[in-house]
C-alpha atoms as a PDB file:
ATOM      1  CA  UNK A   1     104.845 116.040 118.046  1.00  0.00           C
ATOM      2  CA  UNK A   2     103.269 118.096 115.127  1.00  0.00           C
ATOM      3  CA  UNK A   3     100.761 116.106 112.903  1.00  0.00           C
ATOM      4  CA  UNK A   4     102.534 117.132 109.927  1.00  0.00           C
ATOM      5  CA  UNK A   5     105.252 115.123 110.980  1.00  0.00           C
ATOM      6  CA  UNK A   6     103.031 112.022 111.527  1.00  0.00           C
ATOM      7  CA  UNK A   7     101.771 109.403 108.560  1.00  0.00           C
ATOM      8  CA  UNK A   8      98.702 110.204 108.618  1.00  0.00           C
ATOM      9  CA  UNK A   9      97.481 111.605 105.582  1.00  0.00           C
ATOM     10  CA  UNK A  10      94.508 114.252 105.621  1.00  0.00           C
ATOM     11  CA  UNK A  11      93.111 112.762 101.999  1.00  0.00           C
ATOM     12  CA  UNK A  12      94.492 109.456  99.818  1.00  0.00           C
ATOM     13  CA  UNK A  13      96.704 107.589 101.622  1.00  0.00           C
ATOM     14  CA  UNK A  14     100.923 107.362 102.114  1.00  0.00           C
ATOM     15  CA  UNK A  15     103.276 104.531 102.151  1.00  0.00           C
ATOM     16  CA  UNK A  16     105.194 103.771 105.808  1.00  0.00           C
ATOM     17  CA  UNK A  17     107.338 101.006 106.229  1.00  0.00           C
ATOM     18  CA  UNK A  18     106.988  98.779 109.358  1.00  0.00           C
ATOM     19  CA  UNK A  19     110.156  97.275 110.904  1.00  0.00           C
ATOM     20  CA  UNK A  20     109.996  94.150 113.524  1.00  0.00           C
ATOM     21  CA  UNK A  21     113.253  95.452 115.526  1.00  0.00           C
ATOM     22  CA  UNK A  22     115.261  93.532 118.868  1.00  0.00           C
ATOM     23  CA  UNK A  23     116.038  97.016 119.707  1.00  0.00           C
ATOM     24  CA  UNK A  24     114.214  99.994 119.536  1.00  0.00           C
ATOM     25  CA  UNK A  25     116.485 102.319 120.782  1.00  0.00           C
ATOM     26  CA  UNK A  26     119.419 101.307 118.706  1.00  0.00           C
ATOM     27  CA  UNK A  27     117.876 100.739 115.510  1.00  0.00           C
ATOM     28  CA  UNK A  28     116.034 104.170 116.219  1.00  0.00           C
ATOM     29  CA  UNK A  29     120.137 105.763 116.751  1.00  0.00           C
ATOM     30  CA  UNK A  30     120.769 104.095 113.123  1.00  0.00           C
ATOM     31  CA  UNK A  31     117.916 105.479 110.814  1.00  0.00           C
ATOM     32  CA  UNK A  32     118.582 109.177 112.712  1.00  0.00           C
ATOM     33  CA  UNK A  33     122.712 109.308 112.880  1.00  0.00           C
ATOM     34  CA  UNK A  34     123.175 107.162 109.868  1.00  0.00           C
ATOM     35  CA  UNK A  35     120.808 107.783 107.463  1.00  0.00           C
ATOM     36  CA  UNK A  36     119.669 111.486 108.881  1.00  0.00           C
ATOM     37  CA  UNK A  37     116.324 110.932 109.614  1.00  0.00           C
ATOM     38  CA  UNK A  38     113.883 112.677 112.085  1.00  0.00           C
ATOM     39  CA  UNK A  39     112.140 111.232 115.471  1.00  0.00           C
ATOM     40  CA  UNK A  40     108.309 112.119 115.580  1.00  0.00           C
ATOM     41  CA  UNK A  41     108.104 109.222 118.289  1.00  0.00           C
ATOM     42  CA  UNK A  42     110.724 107.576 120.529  1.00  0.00           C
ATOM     43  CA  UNK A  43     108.443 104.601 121.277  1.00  0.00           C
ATOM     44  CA  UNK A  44     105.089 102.186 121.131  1.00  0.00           C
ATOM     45  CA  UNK A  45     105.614 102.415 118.082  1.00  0.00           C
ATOM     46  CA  UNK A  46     108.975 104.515 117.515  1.00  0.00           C
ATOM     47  CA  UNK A  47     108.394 106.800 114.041  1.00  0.00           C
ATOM     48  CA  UNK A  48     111.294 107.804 112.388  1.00  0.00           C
ATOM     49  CA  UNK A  49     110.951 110.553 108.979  1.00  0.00           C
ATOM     50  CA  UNK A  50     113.149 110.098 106.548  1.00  0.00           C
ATOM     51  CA  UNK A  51     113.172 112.362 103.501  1.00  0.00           C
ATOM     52  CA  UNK A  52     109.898 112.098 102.324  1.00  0.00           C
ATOM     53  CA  UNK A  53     109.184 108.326 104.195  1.00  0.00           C
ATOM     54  CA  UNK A  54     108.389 106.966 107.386  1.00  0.00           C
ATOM     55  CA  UNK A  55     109.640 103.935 109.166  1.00  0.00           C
ATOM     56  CA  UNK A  56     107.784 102.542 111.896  1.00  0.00           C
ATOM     57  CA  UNK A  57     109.592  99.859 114.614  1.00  0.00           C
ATOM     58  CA  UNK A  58     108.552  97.786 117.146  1.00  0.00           C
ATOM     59  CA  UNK A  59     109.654  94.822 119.116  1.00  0.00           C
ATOM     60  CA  UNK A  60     108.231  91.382 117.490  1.00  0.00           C
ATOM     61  CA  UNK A  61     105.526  89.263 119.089  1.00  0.00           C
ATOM     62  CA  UNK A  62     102.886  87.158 118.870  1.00  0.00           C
ATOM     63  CA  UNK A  63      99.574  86.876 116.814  1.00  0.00           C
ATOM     64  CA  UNK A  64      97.401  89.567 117.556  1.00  0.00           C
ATOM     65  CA  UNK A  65      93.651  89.697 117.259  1.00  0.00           C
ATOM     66  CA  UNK A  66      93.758  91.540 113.434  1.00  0.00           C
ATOM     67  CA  UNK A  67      96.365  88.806 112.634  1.00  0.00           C
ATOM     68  CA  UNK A  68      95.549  85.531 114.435  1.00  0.00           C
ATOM     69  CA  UNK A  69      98.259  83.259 112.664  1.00  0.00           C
ATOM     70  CA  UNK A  70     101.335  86.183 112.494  1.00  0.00           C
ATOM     71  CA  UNK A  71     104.306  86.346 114.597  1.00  0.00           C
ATOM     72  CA  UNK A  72     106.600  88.867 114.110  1.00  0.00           C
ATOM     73  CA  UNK A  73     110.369  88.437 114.661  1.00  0.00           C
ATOM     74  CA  UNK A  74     113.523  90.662 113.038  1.00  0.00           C
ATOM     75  CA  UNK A  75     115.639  88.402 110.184  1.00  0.00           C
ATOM     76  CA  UNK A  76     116.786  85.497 111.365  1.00  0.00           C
ATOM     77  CA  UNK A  77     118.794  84.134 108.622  1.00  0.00           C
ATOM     78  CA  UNK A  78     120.899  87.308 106.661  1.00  0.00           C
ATOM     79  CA  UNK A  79     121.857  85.388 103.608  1.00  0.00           C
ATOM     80  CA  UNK A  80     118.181  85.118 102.926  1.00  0.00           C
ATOM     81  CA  UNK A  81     115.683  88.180 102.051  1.00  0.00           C
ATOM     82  CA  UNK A  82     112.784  88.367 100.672  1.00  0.00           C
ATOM     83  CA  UNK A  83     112.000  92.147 100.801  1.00  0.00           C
ATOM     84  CA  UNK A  84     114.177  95.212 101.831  1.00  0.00           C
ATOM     85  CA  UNK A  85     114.125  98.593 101.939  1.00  0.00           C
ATOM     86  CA  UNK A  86     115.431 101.243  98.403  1.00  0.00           C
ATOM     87  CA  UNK A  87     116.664 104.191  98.828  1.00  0.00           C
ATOM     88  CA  UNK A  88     117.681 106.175  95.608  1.00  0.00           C
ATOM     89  CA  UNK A  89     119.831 108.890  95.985  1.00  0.00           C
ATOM     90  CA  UNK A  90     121.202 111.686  93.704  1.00  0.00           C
ATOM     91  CA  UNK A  91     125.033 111.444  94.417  1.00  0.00           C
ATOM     92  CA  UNK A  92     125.974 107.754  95.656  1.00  0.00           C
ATOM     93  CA  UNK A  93     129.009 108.123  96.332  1.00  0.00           C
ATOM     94  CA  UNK A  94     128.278 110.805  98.293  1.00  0.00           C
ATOM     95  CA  UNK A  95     125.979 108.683 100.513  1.00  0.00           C
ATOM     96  CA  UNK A  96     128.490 106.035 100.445  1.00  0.00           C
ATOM     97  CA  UNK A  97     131.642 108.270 102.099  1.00  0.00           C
ATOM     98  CA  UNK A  98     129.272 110.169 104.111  1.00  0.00           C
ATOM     99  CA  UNK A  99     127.333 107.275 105.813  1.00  0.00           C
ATOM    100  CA  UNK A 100     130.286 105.130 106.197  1.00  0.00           C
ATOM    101  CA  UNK A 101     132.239 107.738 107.702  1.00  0.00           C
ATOM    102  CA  UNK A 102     129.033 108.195 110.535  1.00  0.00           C
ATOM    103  CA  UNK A 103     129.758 104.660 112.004  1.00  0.00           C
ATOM    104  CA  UNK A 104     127.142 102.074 112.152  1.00  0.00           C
ATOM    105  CA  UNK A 105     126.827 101.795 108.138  1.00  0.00           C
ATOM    106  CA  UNK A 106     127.972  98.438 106.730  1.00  0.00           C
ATOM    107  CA  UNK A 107     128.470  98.154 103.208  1.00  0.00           C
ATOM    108  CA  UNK A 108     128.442  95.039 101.898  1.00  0.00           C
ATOM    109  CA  UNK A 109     130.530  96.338  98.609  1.00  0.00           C
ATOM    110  CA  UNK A 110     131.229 100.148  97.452  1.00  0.00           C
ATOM    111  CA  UNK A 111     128.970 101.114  94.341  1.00  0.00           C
ATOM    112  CA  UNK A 112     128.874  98.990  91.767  1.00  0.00           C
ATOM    113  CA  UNK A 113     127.931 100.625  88.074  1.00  0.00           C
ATOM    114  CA  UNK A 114     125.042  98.117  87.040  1.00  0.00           C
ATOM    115  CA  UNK A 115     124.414 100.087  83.708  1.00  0.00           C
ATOM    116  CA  UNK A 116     120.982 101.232  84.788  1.00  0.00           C
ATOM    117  CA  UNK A 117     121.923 102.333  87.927  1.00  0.00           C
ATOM    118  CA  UNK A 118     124.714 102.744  90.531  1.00  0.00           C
ATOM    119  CA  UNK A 119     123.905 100.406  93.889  1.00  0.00           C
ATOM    120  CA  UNK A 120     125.267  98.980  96.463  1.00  0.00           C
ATOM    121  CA  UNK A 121     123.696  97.452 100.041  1.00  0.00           C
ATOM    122  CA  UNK A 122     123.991  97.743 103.498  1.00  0.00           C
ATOM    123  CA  UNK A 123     122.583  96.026 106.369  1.00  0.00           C
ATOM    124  CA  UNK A 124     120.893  97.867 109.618  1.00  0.00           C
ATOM    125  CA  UNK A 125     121.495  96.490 113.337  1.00  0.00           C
ATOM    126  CA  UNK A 126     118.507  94.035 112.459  1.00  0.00           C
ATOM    127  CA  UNK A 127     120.350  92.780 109.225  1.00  0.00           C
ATOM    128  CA  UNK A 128     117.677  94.139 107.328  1.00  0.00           C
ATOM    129  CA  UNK A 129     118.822  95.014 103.566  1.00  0.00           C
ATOM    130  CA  UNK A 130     118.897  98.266 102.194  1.00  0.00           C
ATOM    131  CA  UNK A 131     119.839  99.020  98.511  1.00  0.00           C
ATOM    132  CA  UNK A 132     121.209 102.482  98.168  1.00  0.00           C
ATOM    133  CA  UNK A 133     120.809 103.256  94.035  1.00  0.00           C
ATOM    134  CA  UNK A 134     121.382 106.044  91.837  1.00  0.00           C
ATOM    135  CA  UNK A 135     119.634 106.185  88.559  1.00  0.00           C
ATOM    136  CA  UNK A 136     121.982 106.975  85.750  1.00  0.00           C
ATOM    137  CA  UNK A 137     121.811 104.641  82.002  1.00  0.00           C
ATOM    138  CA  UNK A 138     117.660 104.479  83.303  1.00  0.00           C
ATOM    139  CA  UNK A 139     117.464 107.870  82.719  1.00  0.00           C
ATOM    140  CA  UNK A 140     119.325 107.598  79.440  1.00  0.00           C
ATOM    141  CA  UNK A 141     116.689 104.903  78.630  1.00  0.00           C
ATOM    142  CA  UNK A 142     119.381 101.841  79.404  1.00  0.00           C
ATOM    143  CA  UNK A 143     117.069  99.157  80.969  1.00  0.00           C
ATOM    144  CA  UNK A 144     118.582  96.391  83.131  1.00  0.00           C
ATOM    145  CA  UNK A 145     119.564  93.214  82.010  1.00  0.00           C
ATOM    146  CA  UNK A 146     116.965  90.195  82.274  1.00  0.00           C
ATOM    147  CA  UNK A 147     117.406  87.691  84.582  1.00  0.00           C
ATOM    148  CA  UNK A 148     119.798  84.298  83.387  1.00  0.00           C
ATOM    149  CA  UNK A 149     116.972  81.859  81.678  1.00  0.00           C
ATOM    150  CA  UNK A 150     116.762  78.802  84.720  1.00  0.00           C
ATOM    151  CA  UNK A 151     115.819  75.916  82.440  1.00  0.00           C
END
């Protein structure tokens, strides 16, 4: 393990993303075969570099004493979400073929053009979302459409 492979910035500070995860080993198989990324450690917690991000994963449990009142679990319900995790990408469809072809990439539709960008999502073995965009009317200056008006 090199520490220029680690998060762990000498000055500032760097965004990571942590992952609650049933299975380490499997969901640690998906972000390297699937997606390309890099192991910088297997386990406790597994680190996985991908592009110019880290994701870290770990088994859930229970409160801990820096958060008393948190318990940490993967998704439970997948219609639901309340975060997930962007990737933007230069050639979509690219990604889309290549990743799909890899096995273990689920797609919930091909790319859809969404005038600001091209997107579509995929799930991991957790069922966490993952939006896979390419910029193209943004950088034109084409901004997306507000949401519908609720009342």
């Amino acid at each position: 393990m090199r520490r220029e492979d680690l998060p762990a910035p000498e000055a500032g500070l760097l965004l990571t993303h942590f992952l609650t995860v049933a299975d380490v080993a499997r969901s640690r198989a998906f972000y390297c075969d699937v997606l390309g990324g890099e192991v910088v450690l297997d386990e406790n917690p597994c680190i996985v570099k991908i592009a110019n991000s880290w994701l870290i994963m770990n088994p859930g449990g229970g409160p801990t004493p820096d958060k008393p009142d948190v318990t940490l679990h993967p998704p439970v319900d997948f219609s639901s979400a309340t975060s997930f995790l962007n990737i933007r990408v230069a050639d979509i469809e690219h990604c889309y073929t290549e990743w799909s072809a890899r096995g273990g990439a689920e797609f919930l539709t091909p790319p859809i053009d969404r005038k600001t960008e091209i997107r579509c999502y995929m799930c991991d073995p957790d069922g966490y979302l993952i939006e896979v965009g390419q910029a193209t009317g943004l950088l034109r200056g084409i901004l997306a459409d507000l949401p519908a008006d609720p009342a």
